[in-house]
N, C-alpha and C. Protein backbone atom coordinates (compact mmCIF):
# COMPACT_ATOMS: atom_id res chain seq x y z
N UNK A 1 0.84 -1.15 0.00
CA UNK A 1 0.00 0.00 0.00
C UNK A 1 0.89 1.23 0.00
N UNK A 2 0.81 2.08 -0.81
CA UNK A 2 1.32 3.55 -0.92
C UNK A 2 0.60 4.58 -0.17
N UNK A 3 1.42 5.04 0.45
CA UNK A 3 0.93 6.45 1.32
C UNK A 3 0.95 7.40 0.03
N UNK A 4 0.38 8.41 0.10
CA UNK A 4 0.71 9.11 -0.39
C UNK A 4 1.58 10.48 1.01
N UNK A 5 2.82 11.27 0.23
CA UNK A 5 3.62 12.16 1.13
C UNK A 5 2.64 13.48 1.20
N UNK A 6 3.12 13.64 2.60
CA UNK A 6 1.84 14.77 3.49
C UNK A 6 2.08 16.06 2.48
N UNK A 7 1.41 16.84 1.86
CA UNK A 7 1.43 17.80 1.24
C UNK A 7 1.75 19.50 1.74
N UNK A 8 3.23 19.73 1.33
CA UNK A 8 4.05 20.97 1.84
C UNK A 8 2.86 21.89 1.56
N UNK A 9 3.29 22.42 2.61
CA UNK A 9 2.42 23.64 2.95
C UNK A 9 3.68 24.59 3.45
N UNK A 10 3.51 25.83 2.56
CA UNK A 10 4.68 27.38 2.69
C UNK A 10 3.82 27.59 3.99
N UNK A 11 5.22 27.90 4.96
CA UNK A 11 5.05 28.46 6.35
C UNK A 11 5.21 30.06 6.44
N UNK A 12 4.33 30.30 7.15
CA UNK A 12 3.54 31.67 7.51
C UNK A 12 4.08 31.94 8.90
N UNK A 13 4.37 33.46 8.68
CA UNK A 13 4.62 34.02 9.66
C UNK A 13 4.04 35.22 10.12
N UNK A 14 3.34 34.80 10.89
CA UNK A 14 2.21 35.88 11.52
C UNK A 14 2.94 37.19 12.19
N UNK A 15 2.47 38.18 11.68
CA UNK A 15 3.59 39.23 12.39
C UNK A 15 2.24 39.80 13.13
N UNK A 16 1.17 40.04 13.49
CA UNK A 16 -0.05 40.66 14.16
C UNK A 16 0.56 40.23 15.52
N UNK A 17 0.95 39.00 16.27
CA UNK A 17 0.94 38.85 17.27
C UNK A 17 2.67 39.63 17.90
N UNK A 18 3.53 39.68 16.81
CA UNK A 18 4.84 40.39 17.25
C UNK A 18 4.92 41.68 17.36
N UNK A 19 3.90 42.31 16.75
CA UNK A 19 3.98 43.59 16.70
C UNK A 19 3.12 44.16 17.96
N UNK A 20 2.11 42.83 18.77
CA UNK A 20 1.15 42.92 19.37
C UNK A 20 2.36 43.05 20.76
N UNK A 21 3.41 42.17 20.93
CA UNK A 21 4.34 41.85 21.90
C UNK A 21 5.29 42.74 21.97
N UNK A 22 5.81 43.54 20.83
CA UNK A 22 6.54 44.75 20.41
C UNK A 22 6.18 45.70 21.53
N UNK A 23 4.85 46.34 21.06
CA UNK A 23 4.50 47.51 21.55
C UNK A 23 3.87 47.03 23.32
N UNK A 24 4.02 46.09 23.78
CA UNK A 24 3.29 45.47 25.09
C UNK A 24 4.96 45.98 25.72
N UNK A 25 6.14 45.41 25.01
CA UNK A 25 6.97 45.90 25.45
C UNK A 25 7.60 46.93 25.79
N UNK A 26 7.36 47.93 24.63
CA UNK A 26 7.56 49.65 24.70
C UNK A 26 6.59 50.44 25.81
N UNK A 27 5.53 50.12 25.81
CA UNK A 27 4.72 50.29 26.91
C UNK A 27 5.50 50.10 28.46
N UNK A 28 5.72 48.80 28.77
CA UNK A 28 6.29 48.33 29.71
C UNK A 28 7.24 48.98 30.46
N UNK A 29 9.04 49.25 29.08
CA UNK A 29 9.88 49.73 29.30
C UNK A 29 9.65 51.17 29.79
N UNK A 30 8.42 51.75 29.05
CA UNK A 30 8.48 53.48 29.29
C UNK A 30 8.10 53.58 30.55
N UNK A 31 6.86 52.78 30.96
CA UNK A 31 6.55 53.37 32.01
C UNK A 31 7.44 52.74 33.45
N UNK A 32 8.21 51.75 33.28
CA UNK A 32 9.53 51.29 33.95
C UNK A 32 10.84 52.62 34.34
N UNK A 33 11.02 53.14 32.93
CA UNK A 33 11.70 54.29 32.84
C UNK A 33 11.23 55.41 33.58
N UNK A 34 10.22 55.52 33.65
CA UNK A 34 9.28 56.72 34.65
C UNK A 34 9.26 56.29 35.54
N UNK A 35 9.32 55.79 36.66
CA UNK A 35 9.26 55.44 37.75
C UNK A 35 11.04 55.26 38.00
N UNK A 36 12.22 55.27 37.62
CA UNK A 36 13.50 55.06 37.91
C UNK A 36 13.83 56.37 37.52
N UNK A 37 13.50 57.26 36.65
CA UNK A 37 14.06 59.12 36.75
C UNK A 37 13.22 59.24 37.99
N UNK A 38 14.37 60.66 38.65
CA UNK A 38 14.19 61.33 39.55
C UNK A 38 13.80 62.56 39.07
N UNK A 39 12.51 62.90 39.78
CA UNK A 39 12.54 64.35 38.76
C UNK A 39 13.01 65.36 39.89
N UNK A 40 14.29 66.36 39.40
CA UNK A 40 14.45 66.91 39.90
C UNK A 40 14.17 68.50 39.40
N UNK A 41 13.92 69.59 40.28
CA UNK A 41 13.61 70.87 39.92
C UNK A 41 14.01 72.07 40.90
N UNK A 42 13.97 72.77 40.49
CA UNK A 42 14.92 74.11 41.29
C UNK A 42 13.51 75.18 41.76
N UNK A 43 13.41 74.98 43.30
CA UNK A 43 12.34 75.73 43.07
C UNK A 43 11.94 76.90 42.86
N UNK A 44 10.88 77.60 42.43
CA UNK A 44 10.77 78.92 41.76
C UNK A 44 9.61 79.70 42.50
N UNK A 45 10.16 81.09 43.25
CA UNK A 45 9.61 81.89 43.63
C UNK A 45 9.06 82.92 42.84
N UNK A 46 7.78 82.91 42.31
CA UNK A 46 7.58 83.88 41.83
C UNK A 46 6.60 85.52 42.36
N UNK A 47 7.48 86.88 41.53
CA UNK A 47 7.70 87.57 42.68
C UNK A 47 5.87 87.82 42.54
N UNK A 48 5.37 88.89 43.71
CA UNK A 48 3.82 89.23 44.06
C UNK A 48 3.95 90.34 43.61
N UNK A 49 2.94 90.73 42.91
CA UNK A 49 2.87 92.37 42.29
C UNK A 49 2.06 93.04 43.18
N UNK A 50 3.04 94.00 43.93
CA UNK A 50 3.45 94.95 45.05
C UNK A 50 2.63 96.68 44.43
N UNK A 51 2.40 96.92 43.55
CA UNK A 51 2.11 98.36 42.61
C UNK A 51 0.69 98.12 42.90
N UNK A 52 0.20 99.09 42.87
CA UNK A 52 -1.48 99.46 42.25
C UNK A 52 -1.86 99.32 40.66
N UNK A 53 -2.71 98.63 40.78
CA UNK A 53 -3.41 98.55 39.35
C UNK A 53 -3.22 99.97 38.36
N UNK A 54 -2.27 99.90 37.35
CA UNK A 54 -2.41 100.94 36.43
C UNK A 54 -1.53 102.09 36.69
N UNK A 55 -0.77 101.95 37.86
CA UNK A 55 0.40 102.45 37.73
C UNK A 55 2.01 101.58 37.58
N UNK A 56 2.60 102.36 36.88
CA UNK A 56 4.08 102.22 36.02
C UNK A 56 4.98 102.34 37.13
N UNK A 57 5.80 100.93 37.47
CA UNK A 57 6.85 101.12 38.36
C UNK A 57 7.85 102.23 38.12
N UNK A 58 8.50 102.75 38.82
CA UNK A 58 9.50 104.20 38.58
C UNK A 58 10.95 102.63 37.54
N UNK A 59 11.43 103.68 36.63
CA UNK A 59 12.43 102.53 36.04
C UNK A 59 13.67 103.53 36.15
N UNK A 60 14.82 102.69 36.19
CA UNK A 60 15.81 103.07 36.10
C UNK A 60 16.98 102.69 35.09
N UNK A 61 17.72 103.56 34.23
CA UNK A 61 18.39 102.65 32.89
C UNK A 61 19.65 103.49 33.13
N UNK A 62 20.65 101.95 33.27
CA UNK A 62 21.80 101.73 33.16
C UNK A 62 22.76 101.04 32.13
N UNK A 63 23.02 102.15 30.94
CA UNK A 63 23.08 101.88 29.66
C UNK A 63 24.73 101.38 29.55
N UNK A 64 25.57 100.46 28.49
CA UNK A 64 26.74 100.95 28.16
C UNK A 64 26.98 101.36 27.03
N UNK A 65 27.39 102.17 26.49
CA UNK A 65 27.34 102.05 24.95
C UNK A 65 28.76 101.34 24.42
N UNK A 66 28.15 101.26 22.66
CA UNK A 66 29.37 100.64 22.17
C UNK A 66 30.53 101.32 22.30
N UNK A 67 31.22 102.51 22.59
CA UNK A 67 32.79 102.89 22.82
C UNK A 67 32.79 102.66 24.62
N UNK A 68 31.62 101.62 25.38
CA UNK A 68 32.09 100.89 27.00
C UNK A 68 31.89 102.37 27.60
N UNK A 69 31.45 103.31 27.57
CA UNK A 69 30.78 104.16 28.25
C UNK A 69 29.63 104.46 29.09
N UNK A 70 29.58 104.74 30.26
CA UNK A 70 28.26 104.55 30.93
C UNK A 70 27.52 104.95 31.32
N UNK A 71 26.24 105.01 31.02
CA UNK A 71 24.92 106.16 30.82
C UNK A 71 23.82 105.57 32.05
N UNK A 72 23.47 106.27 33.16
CA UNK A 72 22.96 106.35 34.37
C UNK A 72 21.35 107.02 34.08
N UNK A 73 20.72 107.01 33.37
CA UNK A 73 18.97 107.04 33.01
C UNK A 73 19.47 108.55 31.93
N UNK A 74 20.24 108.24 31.01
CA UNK A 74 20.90 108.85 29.58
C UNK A 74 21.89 110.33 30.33
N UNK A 75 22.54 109.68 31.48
CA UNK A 75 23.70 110.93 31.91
C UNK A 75 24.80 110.29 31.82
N UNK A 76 25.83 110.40 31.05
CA UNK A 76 27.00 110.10 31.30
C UNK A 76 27.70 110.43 32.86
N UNK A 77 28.14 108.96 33.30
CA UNK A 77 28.92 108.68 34.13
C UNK A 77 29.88 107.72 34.17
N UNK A 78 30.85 108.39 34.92
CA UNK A 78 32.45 107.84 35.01
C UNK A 78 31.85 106.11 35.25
N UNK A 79 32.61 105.36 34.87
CA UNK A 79 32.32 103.79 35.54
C UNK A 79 32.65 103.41 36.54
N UNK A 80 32.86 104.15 37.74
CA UNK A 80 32.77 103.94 38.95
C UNK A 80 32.25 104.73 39.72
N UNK A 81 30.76 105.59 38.99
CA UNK A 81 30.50 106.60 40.03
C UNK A 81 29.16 106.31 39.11
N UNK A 82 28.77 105.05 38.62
CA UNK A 82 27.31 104.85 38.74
C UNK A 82 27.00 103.95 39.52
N UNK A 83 27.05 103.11 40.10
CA UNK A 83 27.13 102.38 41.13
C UNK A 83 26.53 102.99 42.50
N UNK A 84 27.17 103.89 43.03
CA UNK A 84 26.68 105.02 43.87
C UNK A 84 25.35 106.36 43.30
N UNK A 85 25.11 106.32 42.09
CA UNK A 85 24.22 106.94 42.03
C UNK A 85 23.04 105.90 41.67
N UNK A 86 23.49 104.79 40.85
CA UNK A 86 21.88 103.86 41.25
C UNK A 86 21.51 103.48 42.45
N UNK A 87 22.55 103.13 43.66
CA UNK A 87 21.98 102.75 44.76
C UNK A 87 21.51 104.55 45.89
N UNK A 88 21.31 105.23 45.37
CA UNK A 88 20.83 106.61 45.84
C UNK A 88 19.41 106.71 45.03
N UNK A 89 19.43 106.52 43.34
CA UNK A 89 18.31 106.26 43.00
C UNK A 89 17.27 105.22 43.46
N UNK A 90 17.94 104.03 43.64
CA UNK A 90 17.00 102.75 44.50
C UNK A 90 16.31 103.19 45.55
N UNK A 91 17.31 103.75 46.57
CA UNK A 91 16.46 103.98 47.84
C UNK A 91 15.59 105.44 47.95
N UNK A 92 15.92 106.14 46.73
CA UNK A 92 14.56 106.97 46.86
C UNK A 92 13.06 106.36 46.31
N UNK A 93 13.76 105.38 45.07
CA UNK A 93 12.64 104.91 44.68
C UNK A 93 12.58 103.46 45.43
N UNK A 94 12.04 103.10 45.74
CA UNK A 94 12.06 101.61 46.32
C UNK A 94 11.32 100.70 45.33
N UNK A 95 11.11 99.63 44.94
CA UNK A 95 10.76 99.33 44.42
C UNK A 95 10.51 99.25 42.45
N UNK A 96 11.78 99.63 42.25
CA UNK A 96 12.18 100.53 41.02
C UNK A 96 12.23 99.52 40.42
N UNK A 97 12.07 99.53 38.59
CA UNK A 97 13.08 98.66 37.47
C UNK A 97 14.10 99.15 37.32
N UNK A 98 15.21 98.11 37.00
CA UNK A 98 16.63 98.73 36.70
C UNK A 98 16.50 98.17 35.46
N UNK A 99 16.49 99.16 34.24
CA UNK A 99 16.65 98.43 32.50
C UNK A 99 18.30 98.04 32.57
N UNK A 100 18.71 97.27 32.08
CA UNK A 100 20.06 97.38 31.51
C UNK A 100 20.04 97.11 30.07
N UNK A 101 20.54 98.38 29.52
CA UNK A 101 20.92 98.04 28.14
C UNK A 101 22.71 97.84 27.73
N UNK A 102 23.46 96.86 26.79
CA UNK A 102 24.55 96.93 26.89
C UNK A 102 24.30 96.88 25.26
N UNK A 103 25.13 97.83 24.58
CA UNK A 103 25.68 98.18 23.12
C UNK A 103 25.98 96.41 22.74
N UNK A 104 24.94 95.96 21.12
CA UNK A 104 25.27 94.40 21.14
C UNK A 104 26.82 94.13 20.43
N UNK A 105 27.67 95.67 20.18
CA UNK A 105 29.44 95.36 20.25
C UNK A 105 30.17 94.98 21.16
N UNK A 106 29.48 95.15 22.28
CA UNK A 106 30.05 94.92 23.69
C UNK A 106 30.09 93.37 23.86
N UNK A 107 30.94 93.06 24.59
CA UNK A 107 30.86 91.45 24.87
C UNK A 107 30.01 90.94 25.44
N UNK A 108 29.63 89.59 25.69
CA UNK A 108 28.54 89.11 26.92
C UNK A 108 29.50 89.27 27.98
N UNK A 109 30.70 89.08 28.54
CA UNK A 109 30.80 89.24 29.58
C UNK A 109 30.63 90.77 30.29
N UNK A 110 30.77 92.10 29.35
CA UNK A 110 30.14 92.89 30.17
C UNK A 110 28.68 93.31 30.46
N UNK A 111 28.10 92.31 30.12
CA UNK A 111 26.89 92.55 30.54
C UNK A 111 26.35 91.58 31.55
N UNK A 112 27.12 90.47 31.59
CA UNK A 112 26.88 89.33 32.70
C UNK A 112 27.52 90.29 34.04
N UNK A 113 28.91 91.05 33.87
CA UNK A 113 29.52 91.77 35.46
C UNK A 113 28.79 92.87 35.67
N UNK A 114 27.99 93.34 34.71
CA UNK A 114 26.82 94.67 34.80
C UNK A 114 25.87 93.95 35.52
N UNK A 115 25.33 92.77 35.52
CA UNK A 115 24.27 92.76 36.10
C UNK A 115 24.65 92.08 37.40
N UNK A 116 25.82 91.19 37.39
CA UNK A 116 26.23 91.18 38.85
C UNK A 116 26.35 92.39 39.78
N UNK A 117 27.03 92.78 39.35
CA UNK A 117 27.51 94.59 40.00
C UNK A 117 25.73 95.08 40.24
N UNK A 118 24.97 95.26 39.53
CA UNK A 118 23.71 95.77 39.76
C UNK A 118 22.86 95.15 40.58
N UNK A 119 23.31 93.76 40.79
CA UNK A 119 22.80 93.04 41.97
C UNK A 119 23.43 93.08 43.47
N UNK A 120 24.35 93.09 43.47
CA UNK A 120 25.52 93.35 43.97
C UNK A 120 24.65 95.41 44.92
N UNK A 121 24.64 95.78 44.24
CA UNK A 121 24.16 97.25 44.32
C UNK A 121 22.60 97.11 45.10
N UNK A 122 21.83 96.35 44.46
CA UNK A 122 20.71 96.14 44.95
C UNK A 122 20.40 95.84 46.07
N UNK A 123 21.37 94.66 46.64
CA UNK A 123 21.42 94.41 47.90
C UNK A 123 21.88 94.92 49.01
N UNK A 124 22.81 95.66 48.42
CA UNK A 124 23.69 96.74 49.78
C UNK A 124 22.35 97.74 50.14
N UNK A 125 21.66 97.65 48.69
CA UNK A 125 20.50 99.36 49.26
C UNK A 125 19.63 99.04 49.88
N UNK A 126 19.33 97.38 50.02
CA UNK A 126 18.10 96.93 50.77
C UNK A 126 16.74 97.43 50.38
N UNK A 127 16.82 97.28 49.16
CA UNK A 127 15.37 97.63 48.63
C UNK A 127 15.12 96.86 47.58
N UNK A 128 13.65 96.25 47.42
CA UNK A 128 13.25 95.70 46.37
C UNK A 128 13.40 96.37 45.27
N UNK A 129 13.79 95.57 43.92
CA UNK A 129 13.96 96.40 42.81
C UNK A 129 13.96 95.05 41.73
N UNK A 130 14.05 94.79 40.94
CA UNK A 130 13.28 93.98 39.64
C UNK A 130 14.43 95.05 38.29
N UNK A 131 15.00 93.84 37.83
CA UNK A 131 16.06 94.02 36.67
C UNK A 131 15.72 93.60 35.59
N UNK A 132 15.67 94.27 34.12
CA UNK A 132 15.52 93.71 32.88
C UNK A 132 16.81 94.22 31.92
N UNK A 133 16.53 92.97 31.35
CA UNK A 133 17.91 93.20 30.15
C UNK A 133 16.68 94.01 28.51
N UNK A 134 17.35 95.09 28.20
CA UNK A 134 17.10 95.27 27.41
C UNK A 134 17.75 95.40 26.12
N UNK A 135 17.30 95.30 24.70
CA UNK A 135 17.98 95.25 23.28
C UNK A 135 17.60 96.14 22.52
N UNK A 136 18.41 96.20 21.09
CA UNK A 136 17.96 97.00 20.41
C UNK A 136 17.28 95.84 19.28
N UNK A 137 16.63 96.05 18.59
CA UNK A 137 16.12 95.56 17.45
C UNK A 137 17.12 95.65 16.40
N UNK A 138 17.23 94.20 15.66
CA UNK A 138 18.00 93.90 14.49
C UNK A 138 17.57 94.47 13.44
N UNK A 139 17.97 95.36 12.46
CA UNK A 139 18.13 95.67 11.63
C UNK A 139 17.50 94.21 10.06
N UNK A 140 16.30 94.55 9.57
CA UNK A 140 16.67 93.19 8.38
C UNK A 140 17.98 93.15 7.87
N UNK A 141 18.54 91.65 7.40
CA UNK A 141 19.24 91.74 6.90
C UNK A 141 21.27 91.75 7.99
N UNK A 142 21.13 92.51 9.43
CA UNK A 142 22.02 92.24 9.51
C UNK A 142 22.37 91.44 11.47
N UNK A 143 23.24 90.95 11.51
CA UNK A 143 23.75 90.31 12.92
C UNK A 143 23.18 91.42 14.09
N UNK A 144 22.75 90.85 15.11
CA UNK A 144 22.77 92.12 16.05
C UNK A 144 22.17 92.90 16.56
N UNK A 145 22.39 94.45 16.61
CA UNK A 145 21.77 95.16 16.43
C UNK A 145 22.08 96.41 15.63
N UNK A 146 20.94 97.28 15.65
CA UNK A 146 20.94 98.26 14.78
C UNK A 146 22.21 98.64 14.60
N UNK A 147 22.61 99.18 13.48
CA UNK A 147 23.86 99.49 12.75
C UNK A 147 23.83 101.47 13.35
């Protein structure tokens, strides 16, 4: 008696269930990963607005220009004799803005020891006061600022 031989059959490979085990895994790992970071954060005081509705804090601008010259709310002063006149301006005004503008020829580092120094100043006068960096607008067309 002849058998006849079992008839080949092309083997299939189901990918629905790997892709099903794939993503069971990515799931798994992420939320594994979330639970082993530490989240760490620096905490942040943010300040209380101290002014009356609709009035403009008193500001104060401590300019350098590009030839490193230094302008005390647009008066030229020596660079070691504004220092003493912002902390005289602070404590009349309490609660003042200090703008700082620095010429964008000037380096970043004098504007990083400008605003140390102005902090630095702030604290000797013991008065609240609130610092902004200010810029000039780029010019289309070139690096910077205005030409």
């Amino acid at each position: 008696m002849k058998f006849k031989p079992p008839e080949m059959r092309k083997a299939r490979i189901e990918i629905v269930p790997m892709i099903d085990t794939i993503f069971f895994l990515l799931v798994f790992f992420m939320i594994a990963w979330l639970t082993m970071v530490k989240m760490n954060g620096l905490g942040l005081k943010l300040p209380r607005e101290n002014h009356s509705v609709g009035r403009a804090p008193h500001s104060i601008a401590l300019s350098v220009s590009a030839a490193g010259g230094f302008y005390l709310d647009a008066r030229r002063t020596a660079s070691t004799e504004w220092a003493p006149g912002l902390r005289a301006k602070l404590i009349a005004h309490p609660g003042s803005v200090v703008v700082v503008n620095v010429a964008p020829t000037q380096k970043t580092q004098t504007l990083v020891s400008l605003l140390d120094a102005v902090n630095g100043v702030i604290i000797d006068a013991h008065v609240p006061a609130q610092v902004l960096i200010a810029t000039t607008s780029a010019a289309p067309g070139t690096k910077g600022g205005t030409p």
